[in-house]
C-alpha atoms as a PDB file:
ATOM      1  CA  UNK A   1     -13.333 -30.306  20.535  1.00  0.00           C
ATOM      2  CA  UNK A   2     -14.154 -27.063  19.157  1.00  0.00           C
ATOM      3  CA  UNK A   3     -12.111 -25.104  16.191  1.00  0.00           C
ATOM      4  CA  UNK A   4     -10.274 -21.882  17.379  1.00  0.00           C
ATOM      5  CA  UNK A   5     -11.659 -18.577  15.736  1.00  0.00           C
ATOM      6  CA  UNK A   6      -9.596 -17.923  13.467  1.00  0.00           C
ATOM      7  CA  UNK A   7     -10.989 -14.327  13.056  1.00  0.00           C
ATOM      8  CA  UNK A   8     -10.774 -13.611  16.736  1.00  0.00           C
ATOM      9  CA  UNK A   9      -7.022 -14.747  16.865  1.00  0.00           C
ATOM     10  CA  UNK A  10      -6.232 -12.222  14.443  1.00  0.00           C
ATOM     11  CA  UNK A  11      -8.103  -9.569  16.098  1.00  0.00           C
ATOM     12  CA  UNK A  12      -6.326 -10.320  19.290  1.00  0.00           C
ATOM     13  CA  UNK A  13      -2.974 -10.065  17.307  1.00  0.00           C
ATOM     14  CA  UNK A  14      -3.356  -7.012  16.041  1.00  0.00           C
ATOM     15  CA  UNK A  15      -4.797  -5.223  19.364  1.00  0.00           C
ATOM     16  CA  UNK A  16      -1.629  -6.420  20.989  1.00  0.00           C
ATOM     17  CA  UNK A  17      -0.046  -4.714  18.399  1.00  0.00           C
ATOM     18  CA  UNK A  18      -2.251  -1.630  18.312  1.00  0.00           C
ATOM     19  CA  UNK A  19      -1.252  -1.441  22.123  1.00  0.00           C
ATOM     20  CA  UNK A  20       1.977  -2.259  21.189  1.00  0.00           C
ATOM     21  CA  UNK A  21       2.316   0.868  18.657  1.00  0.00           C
ATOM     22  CA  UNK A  22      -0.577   2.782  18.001  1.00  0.00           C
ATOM     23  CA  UNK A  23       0.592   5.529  15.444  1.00  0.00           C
ATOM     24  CA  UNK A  24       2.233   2.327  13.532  1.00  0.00           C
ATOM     25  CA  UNK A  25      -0.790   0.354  13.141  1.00  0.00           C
ATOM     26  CA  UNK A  26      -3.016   2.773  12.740  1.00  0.00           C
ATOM     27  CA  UNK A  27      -6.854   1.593  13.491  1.00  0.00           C
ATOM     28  CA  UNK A  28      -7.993  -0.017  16.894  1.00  0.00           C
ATOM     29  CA  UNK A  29      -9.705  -2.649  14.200  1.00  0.00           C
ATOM     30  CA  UNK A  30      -8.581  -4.570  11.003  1.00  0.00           C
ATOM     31  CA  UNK A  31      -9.868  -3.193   7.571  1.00  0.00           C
ATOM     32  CA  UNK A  32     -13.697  -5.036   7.134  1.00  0.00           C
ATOM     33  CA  UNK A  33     -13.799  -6.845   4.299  1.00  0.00           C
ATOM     34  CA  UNK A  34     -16.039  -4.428   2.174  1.00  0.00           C
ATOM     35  CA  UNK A  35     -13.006  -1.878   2.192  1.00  0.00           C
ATOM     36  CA  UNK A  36     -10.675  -5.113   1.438  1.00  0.00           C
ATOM     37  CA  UNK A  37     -12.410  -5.817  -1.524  1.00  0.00           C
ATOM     38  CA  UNK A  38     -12.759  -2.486  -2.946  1.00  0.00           C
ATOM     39  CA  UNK A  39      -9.061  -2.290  -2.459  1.00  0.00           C
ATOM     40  CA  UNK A  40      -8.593  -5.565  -4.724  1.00  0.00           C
ATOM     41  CA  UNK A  41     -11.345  -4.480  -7.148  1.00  0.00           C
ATOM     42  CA  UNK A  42      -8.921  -1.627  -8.213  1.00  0.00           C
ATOM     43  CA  UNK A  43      -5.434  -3.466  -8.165  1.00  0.00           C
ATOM     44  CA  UNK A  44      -4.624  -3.761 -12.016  1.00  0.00           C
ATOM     45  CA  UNK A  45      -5.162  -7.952 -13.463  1.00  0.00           C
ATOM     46  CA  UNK A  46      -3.030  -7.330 -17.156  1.00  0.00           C
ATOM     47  CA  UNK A  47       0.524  -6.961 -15.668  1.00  0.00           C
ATOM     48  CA  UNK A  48       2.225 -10.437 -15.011  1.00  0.00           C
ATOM     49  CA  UNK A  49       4.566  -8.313 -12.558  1.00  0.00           C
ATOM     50  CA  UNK A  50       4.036  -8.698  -8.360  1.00  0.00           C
ATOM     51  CA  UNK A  51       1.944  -6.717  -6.514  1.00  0.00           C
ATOM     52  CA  UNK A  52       3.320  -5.536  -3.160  1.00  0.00           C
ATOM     53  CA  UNK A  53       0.677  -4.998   0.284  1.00  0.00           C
ATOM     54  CA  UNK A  54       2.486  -2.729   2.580  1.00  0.00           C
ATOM     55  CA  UNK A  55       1.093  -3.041   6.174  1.00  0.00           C
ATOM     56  CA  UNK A  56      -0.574  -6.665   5.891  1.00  0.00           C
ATOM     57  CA  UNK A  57      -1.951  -6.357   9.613  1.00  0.00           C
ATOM     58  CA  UNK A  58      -4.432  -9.312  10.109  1.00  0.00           C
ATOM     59  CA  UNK A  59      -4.496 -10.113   6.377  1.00  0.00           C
ATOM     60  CA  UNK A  60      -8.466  -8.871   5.310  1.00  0.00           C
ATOM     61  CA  UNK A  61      -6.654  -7.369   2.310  1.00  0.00           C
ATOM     62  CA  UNK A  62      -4.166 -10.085   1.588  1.00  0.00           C
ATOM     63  CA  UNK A  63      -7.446 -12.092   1.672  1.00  0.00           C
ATOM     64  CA  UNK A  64      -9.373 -10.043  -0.947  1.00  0.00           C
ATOM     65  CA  UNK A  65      -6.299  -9.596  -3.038  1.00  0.00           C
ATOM     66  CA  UNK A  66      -5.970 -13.317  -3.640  1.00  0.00           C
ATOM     67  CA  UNK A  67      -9.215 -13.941  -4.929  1.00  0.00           C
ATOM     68  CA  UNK A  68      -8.135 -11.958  -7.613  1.00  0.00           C
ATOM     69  CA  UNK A  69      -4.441 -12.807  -8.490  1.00  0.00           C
ATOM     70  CA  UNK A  70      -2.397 -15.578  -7.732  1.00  0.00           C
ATOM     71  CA  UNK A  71      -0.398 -16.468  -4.286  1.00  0.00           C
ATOM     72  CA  UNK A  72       3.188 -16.303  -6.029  1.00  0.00           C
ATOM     73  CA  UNK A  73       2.671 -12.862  -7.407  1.00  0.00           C
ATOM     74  CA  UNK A  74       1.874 -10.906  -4.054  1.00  0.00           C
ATOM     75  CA  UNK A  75       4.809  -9.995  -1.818  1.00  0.00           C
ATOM     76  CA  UNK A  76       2.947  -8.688   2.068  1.00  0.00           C
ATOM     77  CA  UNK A  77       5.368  -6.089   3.818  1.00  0.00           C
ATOM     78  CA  UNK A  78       4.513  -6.206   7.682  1.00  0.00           C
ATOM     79  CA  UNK A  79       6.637  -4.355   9.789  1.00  0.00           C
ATOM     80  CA  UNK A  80       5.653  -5.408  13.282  1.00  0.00           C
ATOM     81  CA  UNK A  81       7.065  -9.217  14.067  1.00  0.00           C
ATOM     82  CA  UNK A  82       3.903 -10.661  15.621  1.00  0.00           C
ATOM     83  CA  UNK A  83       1.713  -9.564  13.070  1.00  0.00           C
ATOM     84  CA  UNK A  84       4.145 -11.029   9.991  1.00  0.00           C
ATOM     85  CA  UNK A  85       4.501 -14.416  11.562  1.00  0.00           C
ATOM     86  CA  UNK A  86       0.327 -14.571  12.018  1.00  0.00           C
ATOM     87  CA  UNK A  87       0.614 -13.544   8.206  1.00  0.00           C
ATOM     88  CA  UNK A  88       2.839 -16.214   7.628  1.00  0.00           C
ATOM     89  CA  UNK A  89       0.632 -18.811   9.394  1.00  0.00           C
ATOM     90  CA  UNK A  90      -2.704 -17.642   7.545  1.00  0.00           C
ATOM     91  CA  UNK A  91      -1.345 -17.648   4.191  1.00  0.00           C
ATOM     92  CA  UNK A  92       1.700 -20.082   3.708  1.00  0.00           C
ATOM     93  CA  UNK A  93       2.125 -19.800   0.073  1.00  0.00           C
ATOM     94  CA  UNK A  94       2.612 -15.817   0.299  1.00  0.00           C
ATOM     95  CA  UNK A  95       5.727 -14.201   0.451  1.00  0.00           C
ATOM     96  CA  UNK A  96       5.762 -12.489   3.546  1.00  0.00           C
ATOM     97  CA  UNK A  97       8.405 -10.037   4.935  1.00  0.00           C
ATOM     98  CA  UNK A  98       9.260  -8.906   7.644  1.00  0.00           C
ATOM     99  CA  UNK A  99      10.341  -5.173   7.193  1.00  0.00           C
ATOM    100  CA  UNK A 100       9.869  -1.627   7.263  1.00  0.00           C
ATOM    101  CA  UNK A 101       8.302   0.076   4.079  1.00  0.00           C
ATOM    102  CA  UNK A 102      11.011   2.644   3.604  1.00  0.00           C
ATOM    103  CA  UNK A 103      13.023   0.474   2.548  1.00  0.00           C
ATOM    104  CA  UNK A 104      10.571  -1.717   0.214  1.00  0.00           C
ATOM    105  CA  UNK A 105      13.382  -1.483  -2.810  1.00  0.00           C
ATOM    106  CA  UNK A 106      15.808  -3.004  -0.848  1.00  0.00           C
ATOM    107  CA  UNK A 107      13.457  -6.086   0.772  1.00  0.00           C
ATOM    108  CA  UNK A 108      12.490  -6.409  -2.903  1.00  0.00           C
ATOM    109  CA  UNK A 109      16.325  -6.710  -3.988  1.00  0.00           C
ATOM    110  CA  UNK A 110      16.620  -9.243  -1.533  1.00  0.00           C
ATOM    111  CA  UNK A 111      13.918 -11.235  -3.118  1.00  0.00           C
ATOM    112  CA  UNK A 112      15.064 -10.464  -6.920  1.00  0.00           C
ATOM    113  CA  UNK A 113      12.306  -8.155  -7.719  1.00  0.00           C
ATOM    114  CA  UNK A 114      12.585  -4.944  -9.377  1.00  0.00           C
ATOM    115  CA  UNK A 115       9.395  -4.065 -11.014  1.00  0.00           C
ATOM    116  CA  UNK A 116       5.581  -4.791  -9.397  1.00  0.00           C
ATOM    117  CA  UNK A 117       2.278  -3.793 -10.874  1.00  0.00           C
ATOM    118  CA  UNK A 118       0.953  -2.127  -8.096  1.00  0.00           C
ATOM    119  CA  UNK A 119       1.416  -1.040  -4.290  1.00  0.00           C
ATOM    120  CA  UNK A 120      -1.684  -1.655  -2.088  1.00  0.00           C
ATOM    121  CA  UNK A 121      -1.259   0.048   1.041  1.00  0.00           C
ATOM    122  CA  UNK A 122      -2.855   0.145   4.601  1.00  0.00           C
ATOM    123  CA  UNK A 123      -0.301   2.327   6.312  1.00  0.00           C
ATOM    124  CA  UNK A 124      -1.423   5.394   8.428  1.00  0.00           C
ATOM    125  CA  UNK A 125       0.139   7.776   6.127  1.00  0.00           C
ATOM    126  CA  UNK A 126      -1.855  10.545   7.692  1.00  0.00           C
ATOM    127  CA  UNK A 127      -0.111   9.751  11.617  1.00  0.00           C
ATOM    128  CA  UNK A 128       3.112  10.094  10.092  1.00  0.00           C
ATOM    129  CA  UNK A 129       5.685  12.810   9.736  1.00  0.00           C
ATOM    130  CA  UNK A 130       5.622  13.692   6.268  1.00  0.00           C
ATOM    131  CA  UNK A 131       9.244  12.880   5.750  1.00  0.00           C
ATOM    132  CA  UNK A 132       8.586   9.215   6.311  1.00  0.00           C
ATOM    133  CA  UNK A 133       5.590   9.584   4.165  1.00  0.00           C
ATOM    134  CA  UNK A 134       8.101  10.647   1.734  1.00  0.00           C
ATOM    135  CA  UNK A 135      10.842   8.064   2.351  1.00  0.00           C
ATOM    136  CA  UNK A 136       7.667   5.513   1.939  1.00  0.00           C
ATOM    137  CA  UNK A 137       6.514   6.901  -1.210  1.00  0.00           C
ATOM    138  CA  UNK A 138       9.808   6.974  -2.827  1.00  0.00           C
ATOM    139  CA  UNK A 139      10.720   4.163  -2.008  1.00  0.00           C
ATOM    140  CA  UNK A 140       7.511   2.461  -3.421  1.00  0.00           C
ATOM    141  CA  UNK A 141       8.191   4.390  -7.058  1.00  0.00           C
ATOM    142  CA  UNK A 142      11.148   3.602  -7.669  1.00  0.00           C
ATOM    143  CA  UNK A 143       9.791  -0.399  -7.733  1.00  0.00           C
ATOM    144  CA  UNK A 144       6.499   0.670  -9.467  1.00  0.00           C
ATOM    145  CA  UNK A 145       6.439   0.205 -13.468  1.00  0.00           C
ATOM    146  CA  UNK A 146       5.840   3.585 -15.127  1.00  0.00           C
ATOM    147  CA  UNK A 147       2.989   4.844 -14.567  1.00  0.00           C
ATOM    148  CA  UNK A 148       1.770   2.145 -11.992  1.00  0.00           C
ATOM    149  CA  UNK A 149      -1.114   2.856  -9.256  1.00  0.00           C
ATOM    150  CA  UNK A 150       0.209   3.646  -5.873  1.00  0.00           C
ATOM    151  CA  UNK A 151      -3.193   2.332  -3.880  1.00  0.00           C
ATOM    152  CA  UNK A 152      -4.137   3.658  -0.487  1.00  0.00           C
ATOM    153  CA  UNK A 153      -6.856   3.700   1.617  1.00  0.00           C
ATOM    154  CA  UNK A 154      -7.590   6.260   4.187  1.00  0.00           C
ATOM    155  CA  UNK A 155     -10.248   7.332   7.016  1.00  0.00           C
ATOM    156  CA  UNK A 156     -10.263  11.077   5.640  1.00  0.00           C
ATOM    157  CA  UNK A 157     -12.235  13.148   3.985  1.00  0.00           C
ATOM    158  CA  UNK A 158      -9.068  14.351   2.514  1.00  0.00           C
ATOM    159  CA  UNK A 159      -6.011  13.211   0.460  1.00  0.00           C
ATOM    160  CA  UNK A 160      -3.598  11.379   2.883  1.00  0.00           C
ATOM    161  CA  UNK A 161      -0.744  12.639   0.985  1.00  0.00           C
ATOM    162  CA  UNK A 162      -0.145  15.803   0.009  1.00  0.00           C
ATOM    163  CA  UNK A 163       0.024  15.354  -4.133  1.00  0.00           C
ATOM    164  CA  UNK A 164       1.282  18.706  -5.273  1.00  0.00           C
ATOM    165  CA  UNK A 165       4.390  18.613  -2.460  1.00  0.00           C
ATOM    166  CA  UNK A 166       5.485  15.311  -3.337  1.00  0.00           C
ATOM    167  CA  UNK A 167       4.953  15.431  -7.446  1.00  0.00           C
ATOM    168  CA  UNK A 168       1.681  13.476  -7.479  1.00  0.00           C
ATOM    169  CA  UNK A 169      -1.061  13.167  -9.050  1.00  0.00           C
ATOM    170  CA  UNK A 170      -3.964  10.927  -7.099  1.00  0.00           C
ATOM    171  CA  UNK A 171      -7.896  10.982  -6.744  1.00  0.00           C
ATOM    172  CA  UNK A 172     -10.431   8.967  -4.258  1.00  0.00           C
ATOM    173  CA  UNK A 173     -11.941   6.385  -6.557  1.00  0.00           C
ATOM    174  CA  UNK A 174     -14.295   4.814  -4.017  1.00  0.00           C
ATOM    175  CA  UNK A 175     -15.765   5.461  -0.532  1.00  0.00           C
ATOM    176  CA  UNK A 176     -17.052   2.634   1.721  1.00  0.00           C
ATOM    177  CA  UNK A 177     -19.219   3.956   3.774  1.00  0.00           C
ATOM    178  CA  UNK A 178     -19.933   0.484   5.460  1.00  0.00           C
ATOM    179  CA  UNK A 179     -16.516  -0.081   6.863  1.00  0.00           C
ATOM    180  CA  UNK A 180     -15.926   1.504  10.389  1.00  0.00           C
ATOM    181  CA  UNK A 181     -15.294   3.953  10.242  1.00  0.00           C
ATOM    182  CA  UNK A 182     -16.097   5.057   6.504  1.00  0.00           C
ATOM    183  CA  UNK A 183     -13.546   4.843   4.475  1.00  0.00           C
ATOM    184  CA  UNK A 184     -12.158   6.032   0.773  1.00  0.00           C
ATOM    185  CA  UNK A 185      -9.462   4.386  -1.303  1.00  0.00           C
ATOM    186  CA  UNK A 186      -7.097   6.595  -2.895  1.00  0.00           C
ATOM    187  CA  UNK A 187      -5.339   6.080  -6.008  1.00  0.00           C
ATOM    188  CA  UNK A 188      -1.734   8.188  -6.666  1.00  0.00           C
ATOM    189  CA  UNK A 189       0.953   8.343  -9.008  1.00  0.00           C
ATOM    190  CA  UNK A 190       4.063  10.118 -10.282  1.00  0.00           C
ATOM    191  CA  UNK A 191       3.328  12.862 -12.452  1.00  0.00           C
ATOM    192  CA  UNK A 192       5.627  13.352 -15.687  1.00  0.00           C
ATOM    193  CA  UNK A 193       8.718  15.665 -15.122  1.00  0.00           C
ATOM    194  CA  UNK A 194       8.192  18.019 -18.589  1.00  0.00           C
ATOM    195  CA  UNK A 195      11.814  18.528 -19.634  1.00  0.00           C
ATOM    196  CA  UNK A 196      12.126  22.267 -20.470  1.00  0.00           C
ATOM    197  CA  UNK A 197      13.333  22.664 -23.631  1.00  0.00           C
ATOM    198  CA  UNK A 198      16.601  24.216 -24.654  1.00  0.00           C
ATOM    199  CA  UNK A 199      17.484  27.850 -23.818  1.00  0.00           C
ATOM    200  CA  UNK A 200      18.919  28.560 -27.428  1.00  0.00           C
ATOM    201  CA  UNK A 201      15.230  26.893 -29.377  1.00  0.00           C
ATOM    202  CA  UNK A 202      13.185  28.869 -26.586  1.00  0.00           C
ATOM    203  CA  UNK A 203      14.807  32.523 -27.361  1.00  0.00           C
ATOM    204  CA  UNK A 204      13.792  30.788 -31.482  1.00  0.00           C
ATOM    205  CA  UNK A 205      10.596  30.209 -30.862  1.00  0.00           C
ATOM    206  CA  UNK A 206       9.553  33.358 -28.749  1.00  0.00           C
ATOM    207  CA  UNK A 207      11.160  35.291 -31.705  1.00  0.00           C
ATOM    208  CA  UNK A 208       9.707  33.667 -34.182  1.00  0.00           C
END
């Protein structure tokens, strides 16, 4: 009797959900595995702390992220039901939730996480109003450790995110030109509020 393809289940799974919600999911195709293993290549290996995937889809990243860390340390944050329980299937010893990543502080709460190492995302940042974009973002910093890569990847030319607006600082740190379509991986993070100093030791110093 033959063996079911696994590959083409998941493909079907996430059309239905592409057809399902379009501006949600994103792509009409899951990430290839080129672009999922750049993505893991840049997810940092010296923190002991999780590492969340937001949009988990078919699971090429989740894939490509655990052949570099282990299953207990990554947390996958699928929002559409069909797609997380396919998740769940393919990868039984991952943490998988069900959820919307606006709220990724609280689902980590729930869990009794408060710090991860790194958020690897394969949202459509770019399809969505930049106040969720926001709502996403913050919500993703306030469970990142200081200083901690926010990770995105992207079928732009451009930043997906608009850094200066939202207080970031980010660059593309690879392109995969293999993937289709082509993509680049982003990496952001917070830049450091300078506290001004004090009006009294300003008026000093500009008389001095």
């Amino acid at each position: 009797m033959p063996q079911p393809d696994k590959h083409a289940h998941g493909s079907l799974v996430f059309l239905r959900a592409w057809l399902k919600s379009p501006l949600r999911v994103g792509a009409i195709a899951p990430s290839g595995e080129r672009l999922a293993r750049a993505m893991a290549r840049v997810v940092p290996r010296r923190s002991r702390q999780p590492i969340v995937e937001l949009g988990g889809g078919t699971g090429s990243i989740t894939a490509a992220l655990l052949r570099r860390i282990e299953p207990e340390r990554l947390i996958v944050l699928e929002r559409d039901p069909e797609l997380a329980r396919h998740l769940r299937r393919k990868f039984p010893s991952v943490r998988v939730v069900q959820g919307d990543a606006r709220h990724l502080d609280r689902e980590l709460k729930a869990l009794g996480i408060e710090r991860v190492a790194a958020v690897v995302s394969g949202l459509p940042l770019m399809g969505m109003p930049k106040r969720v974009q926001r709502e996403i973002l913050d919500a993703s910093f306030r469970v990142l450790e200081p200083g901690a890569p926010y990770i995105q990847f992207t079928y732009s030319l451009f930043s997906p995110l608009p850094r200066r607006e939202f207080g970031l600082s980010g660059r593309p740190v690879a392109r995969v030109l293999q993937n289709v379509p082509p993509a680049s991986i982003w990496i952001y993070r917070r830049r450091e509020r300078t506290a001004a100093p004090p009006a009294g030791r300003d008026r000093q110093a500009k008389a001095g």
